[in-house]
PDB file of N, CA and C in Angstrom:
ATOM      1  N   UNK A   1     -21.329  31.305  66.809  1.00  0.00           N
ATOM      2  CA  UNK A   1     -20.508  32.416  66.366  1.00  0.00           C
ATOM      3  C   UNK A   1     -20.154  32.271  64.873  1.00  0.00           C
ATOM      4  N   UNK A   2     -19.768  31.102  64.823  1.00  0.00           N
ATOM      5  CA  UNK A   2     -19.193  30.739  62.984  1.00  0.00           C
ATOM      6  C   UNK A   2     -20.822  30.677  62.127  1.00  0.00           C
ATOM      7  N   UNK A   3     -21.669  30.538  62.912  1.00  0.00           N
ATOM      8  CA  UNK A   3     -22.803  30.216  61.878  1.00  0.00           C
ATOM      9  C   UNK A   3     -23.498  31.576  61.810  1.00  0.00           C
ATOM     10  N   UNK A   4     -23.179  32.274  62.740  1.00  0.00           N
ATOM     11  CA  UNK A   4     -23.850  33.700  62.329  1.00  0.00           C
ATOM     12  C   UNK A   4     -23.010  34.649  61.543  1.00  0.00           C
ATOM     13  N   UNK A   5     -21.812  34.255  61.691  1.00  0.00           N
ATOM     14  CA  UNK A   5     -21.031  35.164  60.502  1.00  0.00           C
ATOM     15  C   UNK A   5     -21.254  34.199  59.462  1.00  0.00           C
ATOM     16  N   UNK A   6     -21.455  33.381  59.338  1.00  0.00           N
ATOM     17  CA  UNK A   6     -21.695  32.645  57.542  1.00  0.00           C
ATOM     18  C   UNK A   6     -23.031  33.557  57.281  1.00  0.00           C
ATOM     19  N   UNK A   7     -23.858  33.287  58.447  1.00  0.00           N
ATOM     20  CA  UNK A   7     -25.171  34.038  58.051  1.00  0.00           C
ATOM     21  C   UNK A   7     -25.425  35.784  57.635  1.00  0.00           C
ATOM     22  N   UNK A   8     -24.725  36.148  58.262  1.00  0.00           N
ATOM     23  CA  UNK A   8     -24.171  37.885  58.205  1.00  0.00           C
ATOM     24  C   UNK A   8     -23.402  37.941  56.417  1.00  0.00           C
ATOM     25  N   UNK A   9     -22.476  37.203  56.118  1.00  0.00           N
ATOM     26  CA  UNK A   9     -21.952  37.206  54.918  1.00  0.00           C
ATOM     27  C   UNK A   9     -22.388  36.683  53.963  1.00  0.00           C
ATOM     28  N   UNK A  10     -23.997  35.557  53.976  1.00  0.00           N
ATOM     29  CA  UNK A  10     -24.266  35.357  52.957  1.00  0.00           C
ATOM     30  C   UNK A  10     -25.420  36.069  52.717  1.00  0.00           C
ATOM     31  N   UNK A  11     -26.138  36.822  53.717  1.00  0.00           N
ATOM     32  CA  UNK A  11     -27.141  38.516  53.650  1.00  0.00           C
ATOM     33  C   UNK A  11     -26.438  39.464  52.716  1.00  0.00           C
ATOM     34  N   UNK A  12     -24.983  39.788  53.141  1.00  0.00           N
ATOM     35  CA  UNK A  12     -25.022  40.969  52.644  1.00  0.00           C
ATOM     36  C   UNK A  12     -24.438  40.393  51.148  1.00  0.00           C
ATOM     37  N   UNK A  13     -24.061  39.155  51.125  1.00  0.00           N
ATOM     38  CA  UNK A  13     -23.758  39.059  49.157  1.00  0.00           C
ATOM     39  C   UNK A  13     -25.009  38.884  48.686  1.00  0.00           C
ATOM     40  N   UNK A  14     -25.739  38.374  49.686  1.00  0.00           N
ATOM     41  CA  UNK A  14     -27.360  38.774  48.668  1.00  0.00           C
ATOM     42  C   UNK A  14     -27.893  40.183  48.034  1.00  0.00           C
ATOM     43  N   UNK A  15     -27.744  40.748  49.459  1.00  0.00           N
ATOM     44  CA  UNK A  15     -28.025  42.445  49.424  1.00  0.00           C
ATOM     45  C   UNK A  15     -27.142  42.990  48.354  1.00  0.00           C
ATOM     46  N   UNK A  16     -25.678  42.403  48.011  1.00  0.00           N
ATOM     47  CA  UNK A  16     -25.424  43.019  46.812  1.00  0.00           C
ATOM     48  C   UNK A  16     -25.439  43.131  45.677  1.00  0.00           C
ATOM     49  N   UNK A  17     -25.628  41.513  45.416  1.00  0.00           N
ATOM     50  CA  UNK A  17     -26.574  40.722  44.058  1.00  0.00           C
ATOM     51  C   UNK A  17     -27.475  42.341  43.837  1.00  0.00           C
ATOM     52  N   UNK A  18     -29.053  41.642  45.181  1.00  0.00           N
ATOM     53  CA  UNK A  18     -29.634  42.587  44.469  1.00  0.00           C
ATOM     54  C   UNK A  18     -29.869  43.664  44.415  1.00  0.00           C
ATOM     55  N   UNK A  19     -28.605  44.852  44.819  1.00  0.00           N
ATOM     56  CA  UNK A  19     -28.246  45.786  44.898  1.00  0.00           C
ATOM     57  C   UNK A  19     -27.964  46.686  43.723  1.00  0.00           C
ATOM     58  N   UNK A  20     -27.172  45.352  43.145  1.00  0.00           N
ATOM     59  CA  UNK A  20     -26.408  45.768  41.721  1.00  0.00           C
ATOM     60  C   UNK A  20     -27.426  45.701  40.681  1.00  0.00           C
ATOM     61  N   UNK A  21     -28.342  44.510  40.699  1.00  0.00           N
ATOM     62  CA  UNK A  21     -29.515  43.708  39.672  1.00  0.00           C
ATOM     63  C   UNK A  21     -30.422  45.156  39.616  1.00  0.00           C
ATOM     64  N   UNK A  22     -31.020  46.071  40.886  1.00  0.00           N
ATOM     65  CA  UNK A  22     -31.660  46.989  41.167  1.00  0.00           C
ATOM     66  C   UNK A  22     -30.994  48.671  40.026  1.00  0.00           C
ATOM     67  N   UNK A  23     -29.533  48.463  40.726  1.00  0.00           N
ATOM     68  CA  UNK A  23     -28.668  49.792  40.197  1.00  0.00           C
ATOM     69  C   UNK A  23     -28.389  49.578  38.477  1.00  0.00           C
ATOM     70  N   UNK A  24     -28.392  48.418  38.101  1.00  0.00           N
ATOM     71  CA  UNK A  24     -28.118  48.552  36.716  1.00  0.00           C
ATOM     72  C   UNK A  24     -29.584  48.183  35.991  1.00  0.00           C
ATOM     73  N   UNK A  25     -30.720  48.403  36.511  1.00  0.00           N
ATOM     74  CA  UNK A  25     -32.405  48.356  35.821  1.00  0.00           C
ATOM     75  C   UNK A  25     -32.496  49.581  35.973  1.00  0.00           C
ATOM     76  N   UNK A  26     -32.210  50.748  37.046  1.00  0.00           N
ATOM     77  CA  UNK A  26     -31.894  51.731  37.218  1.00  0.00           C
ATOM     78  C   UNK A  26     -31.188  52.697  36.046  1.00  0.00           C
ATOM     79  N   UNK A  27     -29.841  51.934  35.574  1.00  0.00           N
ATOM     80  CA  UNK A  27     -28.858  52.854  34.792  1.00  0.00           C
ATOM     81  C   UNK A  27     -29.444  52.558  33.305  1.00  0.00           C
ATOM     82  N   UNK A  28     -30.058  51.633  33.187  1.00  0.00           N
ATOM     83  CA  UNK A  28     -30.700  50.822  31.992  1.00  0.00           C
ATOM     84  C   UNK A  28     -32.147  51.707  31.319  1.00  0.00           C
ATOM     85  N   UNK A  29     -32.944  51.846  32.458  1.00  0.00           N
ATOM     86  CA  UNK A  29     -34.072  52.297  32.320  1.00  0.00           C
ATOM     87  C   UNK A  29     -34.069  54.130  32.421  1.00  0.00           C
ATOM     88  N   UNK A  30     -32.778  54.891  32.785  1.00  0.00           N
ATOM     89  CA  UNK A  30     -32.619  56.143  32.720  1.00  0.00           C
ATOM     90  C   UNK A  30     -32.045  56.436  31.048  1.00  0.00           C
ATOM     91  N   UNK A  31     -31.348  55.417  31.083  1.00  0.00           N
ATOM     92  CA  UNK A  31     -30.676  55.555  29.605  1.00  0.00           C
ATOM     93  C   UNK A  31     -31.644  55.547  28.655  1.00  0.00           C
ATOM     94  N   UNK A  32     -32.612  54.876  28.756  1.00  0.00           N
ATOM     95  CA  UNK A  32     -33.798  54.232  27.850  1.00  0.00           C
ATOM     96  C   UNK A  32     -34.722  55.508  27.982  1.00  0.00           C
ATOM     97  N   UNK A  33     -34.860  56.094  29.056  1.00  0.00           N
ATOM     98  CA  UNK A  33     -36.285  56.887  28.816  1.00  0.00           C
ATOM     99  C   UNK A  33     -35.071  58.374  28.266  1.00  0.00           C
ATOM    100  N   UNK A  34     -33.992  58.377  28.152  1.00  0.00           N
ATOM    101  CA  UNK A  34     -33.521  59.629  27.234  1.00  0.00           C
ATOM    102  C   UNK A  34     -33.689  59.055  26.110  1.00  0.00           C
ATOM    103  N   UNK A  35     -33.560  58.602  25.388  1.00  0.00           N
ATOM    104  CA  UNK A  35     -33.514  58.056  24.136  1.00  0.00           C
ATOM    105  C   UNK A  35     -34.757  58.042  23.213  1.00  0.00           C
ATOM    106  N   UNK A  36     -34.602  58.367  22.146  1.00  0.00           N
ATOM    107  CA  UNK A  36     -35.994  58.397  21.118  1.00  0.00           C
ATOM    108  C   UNK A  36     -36.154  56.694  20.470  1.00  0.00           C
ATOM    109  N   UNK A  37     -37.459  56.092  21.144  1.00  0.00           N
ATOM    110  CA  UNK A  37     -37.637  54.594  20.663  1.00  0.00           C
ATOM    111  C   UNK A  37     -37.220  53.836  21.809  1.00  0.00           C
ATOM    112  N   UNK A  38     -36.569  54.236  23.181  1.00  0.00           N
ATOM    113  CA  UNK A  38     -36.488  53.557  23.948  1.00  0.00           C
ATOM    114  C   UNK A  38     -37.152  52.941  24.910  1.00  0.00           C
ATOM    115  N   UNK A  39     -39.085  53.105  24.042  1.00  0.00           N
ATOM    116  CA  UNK A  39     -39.774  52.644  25.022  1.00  0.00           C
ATOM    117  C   UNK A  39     -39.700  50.842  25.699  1.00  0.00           C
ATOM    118  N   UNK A  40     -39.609  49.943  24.329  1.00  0.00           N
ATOM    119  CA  UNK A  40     -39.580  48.793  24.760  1.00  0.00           C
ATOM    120  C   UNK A  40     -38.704  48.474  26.094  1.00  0.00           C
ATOM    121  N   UNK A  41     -37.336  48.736  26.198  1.00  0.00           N
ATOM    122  CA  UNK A  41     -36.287  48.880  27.036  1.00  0.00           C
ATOM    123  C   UNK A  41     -37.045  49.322  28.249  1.00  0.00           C
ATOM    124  N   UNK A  42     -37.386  50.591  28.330  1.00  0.00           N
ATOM    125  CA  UNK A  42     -38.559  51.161  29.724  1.00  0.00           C
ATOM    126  C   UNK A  42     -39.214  49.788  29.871  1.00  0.00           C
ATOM    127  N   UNK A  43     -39.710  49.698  29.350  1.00  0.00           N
ATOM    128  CA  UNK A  43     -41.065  48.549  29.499  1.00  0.00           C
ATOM    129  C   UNK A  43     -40.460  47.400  30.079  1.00  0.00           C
ATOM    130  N   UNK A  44     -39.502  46.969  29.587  1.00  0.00           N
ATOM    131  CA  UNK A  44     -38.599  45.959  29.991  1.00  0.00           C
ATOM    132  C   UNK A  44     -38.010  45.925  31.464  1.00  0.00           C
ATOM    133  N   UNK A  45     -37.664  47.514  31.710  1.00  0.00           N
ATOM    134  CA  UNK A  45     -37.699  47.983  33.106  1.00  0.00           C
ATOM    135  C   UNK A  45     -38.203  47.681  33.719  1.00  0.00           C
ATOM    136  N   UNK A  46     -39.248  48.149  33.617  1.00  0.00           N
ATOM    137  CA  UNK A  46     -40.409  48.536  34.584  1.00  0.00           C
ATOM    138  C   UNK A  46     -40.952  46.589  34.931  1.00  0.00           C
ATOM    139  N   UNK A  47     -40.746  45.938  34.081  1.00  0.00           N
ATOM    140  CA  UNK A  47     -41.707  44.337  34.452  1.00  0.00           C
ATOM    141  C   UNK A  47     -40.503  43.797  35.212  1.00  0.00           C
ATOM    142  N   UNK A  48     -39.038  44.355  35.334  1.00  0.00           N
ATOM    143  CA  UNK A  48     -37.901  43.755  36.196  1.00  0.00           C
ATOM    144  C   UNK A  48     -37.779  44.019  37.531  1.00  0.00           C
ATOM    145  N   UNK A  49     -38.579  45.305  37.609  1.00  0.00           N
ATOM    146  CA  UNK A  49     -38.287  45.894  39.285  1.00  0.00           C
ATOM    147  C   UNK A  49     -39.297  45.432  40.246  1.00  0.00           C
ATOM    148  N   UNK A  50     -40.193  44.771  39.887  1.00  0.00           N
ATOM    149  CA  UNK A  50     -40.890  44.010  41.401  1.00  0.00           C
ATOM    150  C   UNK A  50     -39.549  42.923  41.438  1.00  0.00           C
ATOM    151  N   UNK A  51     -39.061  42.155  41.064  1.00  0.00           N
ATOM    152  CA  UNK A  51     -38.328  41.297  41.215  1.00  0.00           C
ATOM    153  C   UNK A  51     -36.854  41.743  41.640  1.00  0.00           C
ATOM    154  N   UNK A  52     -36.282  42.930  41.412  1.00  0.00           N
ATOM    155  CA  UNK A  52     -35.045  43.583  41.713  1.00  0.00           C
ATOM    156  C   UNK A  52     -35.869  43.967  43.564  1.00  0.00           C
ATOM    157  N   UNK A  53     -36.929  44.307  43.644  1.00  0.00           N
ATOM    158  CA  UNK A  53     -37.575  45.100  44.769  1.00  0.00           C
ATOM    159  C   UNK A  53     -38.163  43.455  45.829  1.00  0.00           C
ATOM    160  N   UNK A  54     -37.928  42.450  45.283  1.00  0.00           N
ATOM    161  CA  UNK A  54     -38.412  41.233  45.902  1.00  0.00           C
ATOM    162  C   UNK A  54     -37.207  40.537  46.848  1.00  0.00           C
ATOM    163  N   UNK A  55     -36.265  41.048  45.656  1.00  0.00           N
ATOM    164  CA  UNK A  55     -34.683  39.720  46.330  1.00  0.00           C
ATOM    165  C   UNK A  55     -34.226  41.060  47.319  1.00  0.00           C
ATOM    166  N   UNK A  56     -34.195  42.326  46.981  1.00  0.00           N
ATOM    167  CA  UNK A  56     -33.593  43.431  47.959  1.00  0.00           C
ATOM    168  C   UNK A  56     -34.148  43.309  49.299  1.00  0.00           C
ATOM    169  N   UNK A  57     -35.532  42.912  49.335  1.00  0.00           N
ATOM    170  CA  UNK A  57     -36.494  42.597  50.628  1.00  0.00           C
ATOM    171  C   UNK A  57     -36.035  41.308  51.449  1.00  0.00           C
ATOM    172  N   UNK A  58     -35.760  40.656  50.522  1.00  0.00           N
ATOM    173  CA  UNK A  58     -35.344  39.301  51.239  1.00  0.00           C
ATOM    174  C   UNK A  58     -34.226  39.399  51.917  1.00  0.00           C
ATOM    175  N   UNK A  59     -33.165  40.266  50.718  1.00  0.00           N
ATOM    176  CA  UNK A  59     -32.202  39.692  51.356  1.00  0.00           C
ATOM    177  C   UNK A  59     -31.671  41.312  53.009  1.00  0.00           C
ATOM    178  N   UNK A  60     -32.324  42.271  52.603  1.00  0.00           N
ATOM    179  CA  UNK A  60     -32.691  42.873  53.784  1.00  0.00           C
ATOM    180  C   UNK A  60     -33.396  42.178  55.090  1.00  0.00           C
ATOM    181  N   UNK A  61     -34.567  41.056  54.710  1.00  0.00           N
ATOM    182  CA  UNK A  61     -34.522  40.297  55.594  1.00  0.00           C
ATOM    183  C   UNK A  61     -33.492  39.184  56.652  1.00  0.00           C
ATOM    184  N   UNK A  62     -32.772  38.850  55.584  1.00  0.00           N
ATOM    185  CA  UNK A  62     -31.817  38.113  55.602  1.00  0.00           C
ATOM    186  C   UNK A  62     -31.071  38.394  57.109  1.00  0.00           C
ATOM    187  N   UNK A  63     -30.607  39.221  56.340  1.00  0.00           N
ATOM    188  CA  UNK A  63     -29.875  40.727  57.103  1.00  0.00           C
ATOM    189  C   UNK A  63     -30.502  41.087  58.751  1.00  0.00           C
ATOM    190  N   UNK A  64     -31.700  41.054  59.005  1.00  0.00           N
ATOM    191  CA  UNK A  64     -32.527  41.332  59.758  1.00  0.00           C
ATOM    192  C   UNK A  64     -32.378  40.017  60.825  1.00  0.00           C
ATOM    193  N   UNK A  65     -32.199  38.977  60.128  1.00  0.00           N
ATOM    194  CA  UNK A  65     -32.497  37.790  60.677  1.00  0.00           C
ATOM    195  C   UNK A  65     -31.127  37.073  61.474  1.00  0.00           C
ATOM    196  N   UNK A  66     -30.141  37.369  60.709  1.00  0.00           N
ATOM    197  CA  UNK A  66     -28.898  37.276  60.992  1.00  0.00           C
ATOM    198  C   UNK A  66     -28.553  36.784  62.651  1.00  0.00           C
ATOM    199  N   UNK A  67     -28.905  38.284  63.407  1.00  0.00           N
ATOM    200  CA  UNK A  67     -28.336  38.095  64.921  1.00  0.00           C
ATOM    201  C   UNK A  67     -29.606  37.595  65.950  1.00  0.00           C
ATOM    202  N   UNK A  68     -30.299  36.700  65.403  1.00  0.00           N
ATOM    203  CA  UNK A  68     -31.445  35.853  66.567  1.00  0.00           C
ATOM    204  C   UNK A  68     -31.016  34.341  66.812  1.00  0.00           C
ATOM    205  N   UNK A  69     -30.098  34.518  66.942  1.00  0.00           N
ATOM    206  CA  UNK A  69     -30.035  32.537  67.316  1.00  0.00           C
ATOM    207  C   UNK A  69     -29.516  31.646  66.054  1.00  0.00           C
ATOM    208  N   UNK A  70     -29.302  30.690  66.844  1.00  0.00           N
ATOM    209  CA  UNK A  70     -29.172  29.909  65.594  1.00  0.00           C
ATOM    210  C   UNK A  70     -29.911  29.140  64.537  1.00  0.00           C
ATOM    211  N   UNK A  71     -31.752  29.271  65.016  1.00  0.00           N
ATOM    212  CA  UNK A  71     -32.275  28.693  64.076  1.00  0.00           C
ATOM    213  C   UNK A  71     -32.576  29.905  63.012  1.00  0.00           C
ATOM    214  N   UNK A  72     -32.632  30.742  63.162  1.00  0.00           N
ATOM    215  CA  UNK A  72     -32.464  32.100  62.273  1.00  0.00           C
ATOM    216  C   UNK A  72     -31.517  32.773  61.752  1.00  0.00           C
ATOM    217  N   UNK A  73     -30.125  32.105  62.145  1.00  0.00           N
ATOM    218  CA  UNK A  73     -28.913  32.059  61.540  1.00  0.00           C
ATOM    219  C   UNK A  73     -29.183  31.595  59.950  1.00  0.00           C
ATOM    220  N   UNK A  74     -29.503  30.034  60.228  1.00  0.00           N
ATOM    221  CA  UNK A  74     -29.979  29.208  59.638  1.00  0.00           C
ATOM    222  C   UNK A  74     -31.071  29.640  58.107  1.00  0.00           C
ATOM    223  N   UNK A  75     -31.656  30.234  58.867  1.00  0.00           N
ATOM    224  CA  UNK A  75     -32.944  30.887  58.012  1.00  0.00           C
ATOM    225  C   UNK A  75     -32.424  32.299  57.065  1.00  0.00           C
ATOM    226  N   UNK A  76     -31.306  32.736  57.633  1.00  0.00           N
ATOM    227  CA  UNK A  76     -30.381  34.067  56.881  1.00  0.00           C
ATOM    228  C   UNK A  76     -30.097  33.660  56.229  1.00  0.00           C
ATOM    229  N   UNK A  77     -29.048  32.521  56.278  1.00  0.00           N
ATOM    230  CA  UNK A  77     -28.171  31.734  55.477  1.00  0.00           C
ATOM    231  C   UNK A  77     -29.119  31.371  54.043  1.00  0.00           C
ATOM    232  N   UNK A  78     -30.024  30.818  53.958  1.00  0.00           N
ATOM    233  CA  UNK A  78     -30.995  30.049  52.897  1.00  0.00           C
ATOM    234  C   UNK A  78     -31.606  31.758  52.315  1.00  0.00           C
ATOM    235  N   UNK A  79     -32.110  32.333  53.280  1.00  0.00           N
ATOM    236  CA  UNK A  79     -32.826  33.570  52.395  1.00  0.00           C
ATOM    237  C   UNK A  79     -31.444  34.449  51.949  1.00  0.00           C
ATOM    238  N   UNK A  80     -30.511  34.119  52.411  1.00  0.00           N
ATOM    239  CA  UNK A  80     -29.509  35.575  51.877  1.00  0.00           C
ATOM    240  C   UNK A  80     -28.854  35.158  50.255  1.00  0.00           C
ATOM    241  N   UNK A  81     -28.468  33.511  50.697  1.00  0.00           N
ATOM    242  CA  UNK A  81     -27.679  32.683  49.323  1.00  0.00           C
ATOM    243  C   UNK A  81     -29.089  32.841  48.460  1.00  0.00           C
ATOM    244  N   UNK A  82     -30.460  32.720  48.517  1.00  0.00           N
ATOM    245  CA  UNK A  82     -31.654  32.587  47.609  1.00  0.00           C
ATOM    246  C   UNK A  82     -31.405  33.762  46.970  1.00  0.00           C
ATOM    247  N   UNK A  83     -31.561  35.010  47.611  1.00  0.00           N
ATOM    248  CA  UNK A  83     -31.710  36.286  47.061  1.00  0.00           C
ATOM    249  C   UNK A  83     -30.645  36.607  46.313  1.00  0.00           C
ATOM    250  N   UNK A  84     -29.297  36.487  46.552  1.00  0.00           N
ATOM    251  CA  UNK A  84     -28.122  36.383  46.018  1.00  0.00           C
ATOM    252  C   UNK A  84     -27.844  35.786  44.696  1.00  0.00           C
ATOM    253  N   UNK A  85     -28.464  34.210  44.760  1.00  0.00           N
ATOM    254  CA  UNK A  85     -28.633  33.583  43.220  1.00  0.00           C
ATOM    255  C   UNK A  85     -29.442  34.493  42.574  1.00  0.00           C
ATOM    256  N   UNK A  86     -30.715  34.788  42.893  1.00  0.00           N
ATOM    257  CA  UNK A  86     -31.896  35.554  42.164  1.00  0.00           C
ATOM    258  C   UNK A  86     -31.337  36.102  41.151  1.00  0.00           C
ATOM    259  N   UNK A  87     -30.875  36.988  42.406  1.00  0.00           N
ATOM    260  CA  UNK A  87     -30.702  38.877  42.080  1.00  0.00           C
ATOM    261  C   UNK A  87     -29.134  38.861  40.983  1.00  0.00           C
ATOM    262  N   UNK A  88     -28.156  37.742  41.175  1.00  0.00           N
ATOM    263  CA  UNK A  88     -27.471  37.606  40.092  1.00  0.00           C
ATOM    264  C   UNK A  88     -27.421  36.811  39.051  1.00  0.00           C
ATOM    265  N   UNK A  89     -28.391  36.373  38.530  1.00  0.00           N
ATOM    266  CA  UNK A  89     -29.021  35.772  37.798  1.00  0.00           C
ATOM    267  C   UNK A  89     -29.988  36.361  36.671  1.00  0.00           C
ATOM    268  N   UNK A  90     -30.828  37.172  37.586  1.00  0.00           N
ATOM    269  CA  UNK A  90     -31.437  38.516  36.677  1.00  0.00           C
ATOM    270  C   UNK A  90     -30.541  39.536  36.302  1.00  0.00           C
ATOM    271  N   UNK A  91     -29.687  39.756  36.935  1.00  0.00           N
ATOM    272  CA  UNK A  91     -28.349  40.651  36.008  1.00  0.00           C
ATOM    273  C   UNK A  91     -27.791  40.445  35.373  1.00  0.00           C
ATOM    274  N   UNK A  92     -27.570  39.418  35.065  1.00  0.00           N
ATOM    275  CA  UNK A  92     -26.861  38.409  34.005  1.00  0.00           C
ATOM    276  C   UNK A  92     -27.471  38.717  32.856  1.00  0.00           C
ATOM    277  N   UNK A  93     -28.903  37.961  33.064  1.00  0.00           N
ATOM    278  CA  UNK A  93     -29.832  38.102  32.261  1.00  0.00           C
ATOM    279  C   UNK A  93     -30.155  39.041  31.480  1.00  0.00           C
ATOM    280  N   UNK A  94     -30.158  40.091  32.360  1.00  0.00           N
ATOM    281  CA  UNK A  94     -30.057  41.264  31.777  1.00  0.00           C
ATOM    282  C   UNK A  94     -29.200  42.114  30.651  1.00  0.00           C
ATOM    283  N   UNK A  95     -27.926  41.767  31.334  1.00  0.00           N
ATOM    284  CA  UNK A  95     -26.815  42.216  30.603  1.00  0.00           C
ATOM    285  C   UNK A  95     -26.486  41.569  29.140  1.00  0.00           C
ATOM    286  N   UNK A  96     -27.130  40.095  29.336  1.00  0.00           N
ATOM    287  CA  UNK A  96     -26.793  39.374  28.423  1.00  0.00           C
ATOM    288  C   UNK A  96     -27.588  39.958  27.225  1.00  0.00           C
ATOM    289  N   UNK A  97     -28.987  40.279  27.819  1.00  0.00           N
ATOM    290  CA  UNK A  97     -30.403  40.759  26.522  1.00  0.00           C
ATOM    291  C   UNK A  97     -29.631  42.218  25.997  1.00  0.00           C
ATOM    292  N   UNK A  98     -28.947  43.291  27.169  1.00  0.00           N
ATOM    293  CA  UNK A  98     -28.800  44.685  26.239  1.00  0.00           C
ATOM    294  C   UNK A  98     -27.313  44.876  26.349  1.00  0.00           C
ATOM    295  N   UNK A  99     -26.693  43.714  26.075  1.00  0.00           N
ATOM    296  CA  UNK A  99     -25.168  43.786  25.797  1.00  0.00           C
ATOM    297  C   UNK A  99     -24.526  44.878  24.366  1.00  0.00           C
ATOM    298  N   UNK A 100     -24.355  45.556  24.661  1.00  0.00           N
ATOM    299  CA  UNK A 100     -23.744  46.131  23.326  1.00  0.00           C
ATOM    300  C   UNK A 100     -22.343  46.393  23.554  1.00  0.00           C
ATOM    301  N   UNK A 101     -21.456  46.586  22.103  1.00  0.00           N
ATOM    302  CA  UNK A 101     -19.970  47.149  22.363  1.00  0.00           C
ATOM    303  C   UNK A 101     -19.558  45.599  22.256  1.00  0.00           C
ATOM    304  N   UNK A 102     -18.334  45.977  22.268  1.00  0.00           N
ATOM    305  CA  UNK A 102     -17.590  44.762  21.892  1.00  0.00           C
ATOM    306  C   UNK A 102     -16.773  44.557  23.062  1.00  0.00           C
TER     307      UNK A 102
END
């Protein structure tokens, strides 16, 4: 019971990692294709979203995996916290490269 709710809660902080990592390549890459010269930025997009579209899978797996037992508890737990580091890690990343404003 305790290991499938660890497993249930560390899916869906994955799923939101890369939820958010997904929604702000999203807000990034809409902003960029209005803009005159904003191709690099697109481009920059576009090579981020297999990887925003990789950790969302996982950690949808995660998610998936959650209510089978406990060796797949187990297996949520590792794919949900993986996808979770990923996916907030590349947002970081992100934010850090097109930080503007003070």
């Amino acid at each position: 019971m305790v290991l499938n709710l660890i497993a249930v809660l560390a899916a869906l902080a994955g799923l939101l990692a890369a939820a958010a990592h997904g929604g702000y390549l999203a807000m990034l890459g809409s902003a960029a294709n209005r803009r005159t010269g904003g191709e690099p930025v697109s481009q920059y997009v576009r090579s981020r979203v297999p990887l925003a579209a990789v950790t969302l899978g996982v950690a949808l797996l995660a998610l998936l995996l959650a209510s089978h037992g406990p060796a797949a508890d187990v297996l949520a737990i590792l794919a949900g916290a993986g996808s979770g580091v990923v996916g907030y890690e590349a947002l970081q990343r992100t934010r850090t490269r097109y930080r503007s404003g003070g």
